[in-house]
Protein backbone atom coordinates (compact mmCIF):
# COMPACT_ATOMS: atom_id res chain seq x y z
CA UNK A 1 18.42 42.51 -20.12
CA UNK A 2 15.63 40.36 -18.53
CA UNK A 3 15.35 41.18 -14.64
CA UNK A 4 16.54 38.24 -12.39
CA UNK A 5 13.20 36.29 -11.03
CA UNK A 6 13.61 36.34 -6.89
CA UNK A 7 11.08 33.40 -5.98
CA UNK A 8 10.45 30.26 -7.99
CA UNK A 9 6.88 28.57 -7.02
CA UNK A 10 7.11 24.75 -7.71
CA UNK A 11 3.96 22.67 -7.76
CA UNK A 12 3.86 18.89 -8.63
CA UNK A 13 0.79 17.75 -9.29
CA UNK A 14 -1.57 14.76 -10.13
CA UNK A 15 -4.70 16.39 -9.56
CA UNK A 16 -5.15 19.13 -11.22
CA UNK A 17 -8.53 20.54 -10.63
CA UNK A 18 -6.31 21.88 -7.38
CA UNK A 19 -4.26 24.31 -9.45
CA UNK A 20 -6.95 27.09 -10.02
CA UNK A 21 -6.82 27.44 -6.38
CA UNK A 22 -3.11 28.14 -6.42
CA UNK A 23 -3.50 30.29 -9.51
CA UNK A 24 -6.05 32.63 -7.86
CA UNK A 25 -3.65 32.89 -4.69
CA UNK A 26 -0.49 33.88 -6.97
CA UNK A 27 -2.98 36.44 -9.17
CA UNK A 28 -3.21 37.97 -5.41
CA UNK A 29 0.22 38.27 -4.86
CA UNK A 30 1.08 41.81 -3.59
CA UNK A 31 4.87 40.30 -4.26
CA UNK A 32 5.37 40.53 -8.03
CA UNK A 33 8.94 38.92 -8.46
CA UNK A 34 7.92 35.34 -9.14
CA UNK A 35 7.28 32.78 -11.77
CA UNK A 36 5.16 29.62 -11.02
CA UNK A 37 6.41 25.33 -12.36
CA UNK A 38 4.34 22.92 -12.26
CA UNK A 39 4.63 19.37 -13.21
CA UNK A 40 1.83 17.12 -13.84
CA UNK A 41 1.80 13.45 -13.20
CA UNK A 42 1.30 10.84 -16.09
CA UNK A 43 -1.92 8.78 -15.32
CA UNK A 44 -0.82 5.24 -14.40
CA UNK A 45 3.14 6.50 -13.11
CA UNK A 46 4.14 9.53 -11.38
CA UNK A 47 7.98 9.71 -10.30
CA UNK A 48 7.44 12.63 -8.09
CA UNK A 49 11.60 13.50 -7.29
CA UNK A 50 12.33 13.46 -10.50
CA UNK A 51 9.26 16.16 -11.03
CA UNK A 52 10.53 17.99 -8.63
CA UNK A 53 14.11 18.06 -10.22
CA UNK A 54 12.52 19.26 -13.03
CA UNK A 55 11.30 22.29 -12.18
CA UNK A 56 14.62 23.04 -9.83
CA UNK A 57 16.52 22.47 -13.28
CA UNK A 58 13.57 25.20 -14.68
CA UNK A 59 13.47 27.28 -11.98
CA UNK A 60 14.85 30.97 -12.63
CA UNK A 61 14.21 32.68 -9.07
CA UNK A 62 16.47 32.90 -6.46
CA UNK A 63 14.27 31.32 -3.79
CA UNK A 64 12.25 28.62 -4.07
CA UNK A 65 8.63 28.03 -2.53
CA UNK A 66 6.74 24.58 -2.44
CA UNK A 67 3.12 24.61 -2.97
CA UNK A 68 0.98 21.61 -3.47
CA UNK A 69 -2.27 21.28 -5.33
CA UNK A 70 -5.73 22.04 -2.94
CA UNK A 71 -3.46 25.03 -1.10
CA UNK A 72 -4.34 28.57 -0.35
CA UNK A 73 -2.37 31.61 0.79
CA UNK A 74 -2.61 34.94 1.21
CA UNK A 75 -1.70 37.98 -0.50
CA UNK A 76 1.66 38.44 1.41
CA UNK A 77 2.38 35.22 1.15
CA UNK A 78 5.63 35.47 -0.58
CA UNK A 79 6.73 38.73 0.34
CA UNK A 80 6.80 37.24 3.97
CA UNK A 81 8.71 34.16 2.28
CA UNK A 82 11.26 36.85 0.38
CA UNK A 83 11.99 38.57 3.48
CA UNK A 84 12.14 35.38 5.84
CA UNK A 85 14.77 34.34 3.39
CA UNK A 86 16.86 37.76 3.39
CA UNK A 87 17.25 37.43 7.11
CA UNK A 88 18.29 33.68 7.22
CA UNK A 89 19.92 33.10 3.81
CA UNK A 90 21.27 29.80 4.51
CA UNK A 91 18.16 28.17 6.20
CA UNK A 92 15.72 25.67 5.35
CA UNK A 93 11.86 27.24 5.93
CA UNK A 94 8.55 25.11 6.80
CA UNK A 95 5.38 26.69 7.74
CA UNK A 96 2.05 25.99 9.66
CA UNK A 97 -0.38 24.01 7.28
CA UNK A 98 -3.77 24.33 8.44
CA UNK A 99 -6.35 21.63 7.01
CA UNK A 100 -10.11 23.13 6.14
CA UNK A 101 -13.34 21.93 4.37
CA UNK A 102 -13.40 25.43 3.29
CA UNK A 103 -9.88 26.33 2.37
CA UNK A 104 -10.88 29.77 4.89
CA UNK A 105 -8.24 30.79 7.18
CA UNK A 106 -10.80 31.10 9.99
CA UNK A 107 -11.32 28.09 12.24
CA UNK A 108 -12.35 25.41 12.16
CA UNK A 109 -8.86 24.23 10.75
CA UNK A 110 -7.16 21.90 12.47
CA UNK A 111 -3.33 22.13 12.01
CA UNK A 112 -0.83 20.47 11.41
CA UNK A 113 2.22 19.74 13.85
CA UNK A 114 4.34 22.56 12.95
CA UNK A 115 1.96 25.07 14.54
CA UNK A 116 2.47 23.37 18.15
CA UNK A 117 6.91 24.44 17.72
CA UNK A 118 5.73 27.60 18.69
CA UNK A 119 6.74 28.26 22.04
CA UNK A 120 5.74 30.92 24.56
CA UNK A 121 8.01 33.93 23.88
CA UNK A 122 9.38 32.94 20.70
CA UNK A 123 9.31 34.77 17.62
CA UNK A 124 8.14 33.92 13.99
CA UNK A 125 11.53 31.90 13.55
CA UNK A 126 11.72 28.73 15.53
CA UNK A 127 14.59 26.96 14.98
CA UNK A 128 14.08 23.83 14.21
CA UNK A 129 15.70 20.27 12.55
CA UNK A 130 16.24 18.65 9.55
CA UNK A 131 13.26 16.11 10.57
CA UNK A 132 10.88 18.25 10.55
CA UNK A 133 11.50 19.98 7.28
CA UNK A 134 8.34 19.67 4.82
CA UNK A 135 7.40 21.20 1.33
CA UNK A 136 3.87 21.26 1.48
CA UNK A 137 4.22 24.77 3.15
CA UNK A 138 7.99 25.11 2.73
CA UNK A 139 10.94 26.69 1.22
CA UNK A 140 14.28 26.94 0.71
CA UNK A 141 17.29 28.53 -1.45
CA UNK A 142 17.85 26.92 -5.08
CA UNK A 143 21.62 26.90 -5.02
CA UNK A 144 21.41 25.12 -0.99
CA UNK A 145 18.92 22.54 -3.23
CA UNK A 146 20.69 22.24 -6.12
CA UNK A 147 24.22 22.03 -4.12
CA UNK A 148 22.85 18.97 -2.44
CA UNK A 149 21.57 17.26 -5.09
CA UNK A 150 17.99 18.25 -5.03
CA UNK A 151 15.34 15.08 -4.33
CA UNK A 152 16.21 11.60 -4.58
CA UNK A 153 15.30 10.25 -7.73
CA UNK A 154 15.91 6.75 -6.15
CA UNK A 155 12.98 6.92 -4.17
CA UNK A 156 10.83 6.97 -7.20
CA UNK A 157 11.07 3.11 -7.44
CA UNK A 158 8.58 3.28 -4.19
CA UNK A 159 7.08 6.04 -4.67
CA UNK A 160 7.98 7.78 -1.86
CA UNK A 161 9.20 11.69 -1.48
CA UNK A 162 9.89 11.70 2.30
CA UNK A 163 11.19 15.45 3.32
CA UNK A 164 13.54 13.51 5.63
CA UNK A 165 15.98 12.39 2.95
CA UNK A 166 16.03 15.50 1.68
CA UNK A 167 16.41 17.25 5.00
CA UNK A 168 19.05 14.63 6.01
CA UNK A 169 21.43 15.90 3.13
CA UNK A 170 20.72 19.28 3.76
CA UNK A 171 22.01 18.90 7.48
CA UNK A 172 24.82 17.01 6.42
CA UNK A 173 25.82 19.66 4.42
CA UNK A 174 25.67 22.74 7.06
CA UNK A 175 22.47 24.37 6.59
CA UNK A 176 19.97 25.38 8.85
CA UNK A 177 16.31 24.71 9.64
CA UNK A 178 13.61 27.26 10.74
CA UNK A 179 9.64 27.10 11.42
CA UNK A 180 8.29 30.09 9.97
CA UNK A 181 5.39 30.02 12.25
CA UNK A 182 3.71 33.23 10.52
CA UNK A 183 3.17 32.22 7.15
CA UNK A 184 0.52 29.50 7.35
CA UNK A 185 -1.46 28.44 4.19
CA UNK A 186 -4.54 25.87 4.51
CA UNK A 187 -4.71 22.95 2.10
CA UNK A 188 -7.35 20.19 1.73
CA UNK A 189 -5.91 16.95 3.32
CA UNK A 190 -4.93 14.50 1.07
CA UNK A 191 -6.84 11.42 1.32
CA UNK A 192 -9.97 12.93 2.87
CA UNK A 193 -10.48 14.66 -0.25
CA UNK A 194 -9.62 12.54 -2.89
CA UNK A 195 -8.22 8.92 -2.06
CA UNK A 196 -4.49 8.83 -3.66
CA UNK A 197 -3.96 6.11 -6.29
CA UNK A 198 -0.25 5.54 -5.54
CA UNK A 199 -0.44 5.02 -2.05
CA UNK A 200 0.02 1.65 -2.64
CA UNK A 201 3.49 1.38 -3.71
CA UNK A 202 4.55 3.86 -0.76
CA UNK A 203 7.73 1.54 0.98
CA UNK A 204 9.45 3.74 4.08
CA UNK A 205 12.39 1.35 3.92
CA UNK A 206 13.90 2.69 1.10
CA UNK A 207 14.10 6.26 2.63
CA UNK A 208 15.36 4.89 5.63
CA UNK A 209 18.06 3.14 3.75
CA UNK A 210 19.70 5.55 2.03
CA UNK A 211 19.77 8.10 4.69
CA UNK A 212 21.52 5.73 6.23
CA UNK A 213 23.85 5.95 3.15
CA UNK A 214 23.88 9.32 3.11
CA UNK A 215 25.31 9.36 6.50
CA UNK A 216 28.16 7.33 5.82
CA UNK A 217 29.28 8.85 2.84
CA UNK A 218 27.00 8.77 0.27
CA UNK A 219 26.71 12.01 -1.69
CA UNK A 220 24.27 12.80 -5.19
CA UNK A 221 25.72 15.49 -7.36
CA UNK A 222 24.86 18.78 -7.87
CA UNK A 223 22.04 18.92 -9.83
CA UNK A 224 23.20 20.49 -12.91
């Protein structure tokens, strides 16, 4: 009988020069338990929810961990992820993202908000809120995703995959919301690296609009 996979890695992508960095990370992995999805984007359309539903439909692990293209992490990177998620089973994880020229985890990086949750005195688990979930150094459980529906394929028609709509559904439905402040990868930044074609048909409105749905009432299946 094939062993359950623990951790799903989900990439979407439309750059894919990006990935070799990823792969090279996961070769490193001292945590073994994993298998890696990644879906590439078309070249004039890319309907990034409905990517990521695509690998959640795919996924075999328990746990799921969202990397994007240009992103590198260390060796324990998902063993820390595994065992922030056997402490806080029902929780919703984001971590530090650190932005390089040199993809090195020595400064100078300059990071991203997350890092500045950390108070004096805390430990690595800062609670935190739905808002300020993110995936581009984040994670979560597959059934919590898959119970609320996964990502809003609705958003597609603007091109937009705002963490808050997911996040919104996710508080909605009972779940907590942690920084993992001790599990920081480092990522090129988006548009100082290579300009994004699809920026263009981003539209915030849309977001705002149905979590404003969600919120009085509005529900997406489980994602089957």
């Amino acid at each position: 009988m094939c062993k359950k996979m623990k951790i799903s890695v989900i990439t979407p992508t439309i750059r894919c020069a990006g990935l070799s960095i990823i792969q090279k990370c996961l070769a490193e992995q001292t945590f073994k338990s994993f298998e890696w999805l990644v879906e590439v984007g078309l070249k004039n359309r890319h309907d990034l929810n409905e990517a990521f539903n695509k690998m959640l439909r795919r996924a075999k692990g328990e746990f799921v961990v969202f990397l994007e293209d240009y992103t590198k992490v260390p060796p324990n990177y998902l063993q820390k992820w595994w065992d922030a998620y056997q402490k806080h089973p029902t929780t919703f994880f984001t971590a530090p993202l650190g932005k390089s020229a040199s993809l090195e985890f020595t400064p100078p990086f300059k990071w991203d908000w997350r890092a500045d949750q950390l108070k004096a005195g805390t430990n690595d688990f800062v609670d935190s809120t739905w808002q300020c979930w993110e995936i581009d150094n984040g994670a979560a459980p597959l059934a919590l995703l898959k119970q609320i529906g996964g990502f809003d394929e609705e958003l597609d028609k603007a091109w937009s995959c705002d963490n808050l709509n997911t996040g919104c559904r996710a508080d909605i439905a009972g779940f907590k919301f942690k920084n993992y402040f001790s599990n920081p990868a480092v990522a090129y930044d988006h548009d100082a690296f290579i300009p994004h074609p699809f920026r263009k048909n981003w539209n915030p409105n849309i977001n705002n609009e149905r979590m404003e749905q969600f919120r009085h009432g509005l529900t997406l299946p489980p994602l089957a």
